[in-house]
Protein backbone atom coordinates (compact mmCIF):
# COMPACT_ATOMS: atom_id res chain seq x y z
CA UNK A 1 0.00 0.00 0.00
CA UNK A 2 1.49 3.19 -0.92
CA UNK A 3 1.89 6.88 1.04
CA UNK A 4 -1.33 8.21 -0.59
CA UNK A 5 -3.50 5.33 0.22
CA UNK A 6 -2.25 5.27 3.92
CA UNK A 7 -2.81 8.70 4.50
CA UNK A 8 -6.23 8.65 3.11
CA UNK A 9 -7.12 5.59 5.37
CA UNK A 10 -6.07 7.52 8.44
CA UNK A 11 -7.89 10.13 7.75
CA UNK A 12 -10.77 8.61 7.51
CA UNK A 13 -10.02 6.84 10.57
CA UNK A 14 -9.39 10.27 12.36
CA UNK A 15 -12.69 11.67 10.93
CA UNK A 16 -14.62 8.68 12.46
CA UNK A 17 -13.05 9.01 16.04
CA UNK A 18 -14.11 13.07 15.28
CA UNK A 19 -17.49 11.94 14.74
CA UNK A 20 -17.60 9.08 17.62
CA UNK A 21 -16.08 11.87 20.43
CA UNK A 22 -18.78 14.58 18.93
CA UNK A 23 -21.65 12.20 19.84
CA UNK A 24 -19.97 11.48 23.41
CA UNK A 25 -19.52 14.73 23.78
CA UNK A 26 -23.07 15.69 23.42
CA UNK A 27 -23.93 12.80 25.54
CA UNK A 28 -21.51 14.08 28.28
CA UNK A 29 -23.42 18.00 27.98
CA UNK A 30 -26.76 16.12 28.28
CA UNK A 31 -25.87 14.09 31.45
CA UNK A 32 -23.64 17.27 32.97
CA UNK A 33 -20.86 15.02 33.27
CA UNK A 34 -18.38 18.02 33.19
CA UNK A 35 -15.11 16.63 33.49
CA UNK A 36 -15.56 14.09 30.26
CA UNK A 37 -17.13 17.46 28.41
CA UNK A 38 -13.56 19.22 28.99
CA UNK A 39 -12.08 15.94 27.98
CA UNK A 40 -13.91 14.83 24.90
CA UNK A 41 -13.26 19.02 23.49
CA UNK A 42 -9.43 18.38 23.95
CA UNK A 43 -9.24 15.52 22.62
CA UNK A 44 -11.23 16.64 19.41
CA UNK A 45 -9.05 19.63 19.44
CA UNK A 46 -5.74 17.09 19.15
CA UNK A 47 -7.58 14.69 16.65
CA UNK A 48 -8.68 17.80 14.28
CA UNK A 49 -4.97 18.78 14.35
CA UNK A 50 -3.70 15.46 13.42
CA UNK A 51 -6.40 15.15 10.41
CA UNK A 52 -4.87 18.31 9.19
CA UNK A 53 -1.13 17.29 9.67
CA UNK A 54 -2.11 14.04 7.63
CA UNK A 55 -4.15 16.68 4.88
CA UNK A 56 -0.56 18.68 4.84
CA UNK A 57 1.23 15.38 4.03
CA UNK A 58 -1.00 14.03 1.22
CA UNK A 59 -0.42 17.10 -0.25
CA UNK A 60 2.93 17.21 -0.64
């Protein structure tokens, strides 16, 4: 499997775990579960930064 095709695959995989965490998220804001509301944000915050690291890359 070459560069391109890995890249893609990953970010699809990262765009999945964006949409898995969004739903928790809202889940967590439902329930007022506070601390996993802070936590699920981060953690979208680091996975939307890696998606775009992995965008950078395919471009090149």
């Amino acid at each position: 499997m070459n560069r391109k095709k890995r890249l893609e695959k990953g970010i699809e995989s990262v765009e999945e775990q964006i949409k898995v965490h969004k739903e928790k998220l809202k889940e967590a804001e439902e329930t007022g579960q506070e601390e996993l509301v802070t936590y699920y944000y981060k953690d979208i915050s680091r996975l939307e930064k890696q998606k775009e690291q992995k965008e950078d890359k395919l471009e090149k």
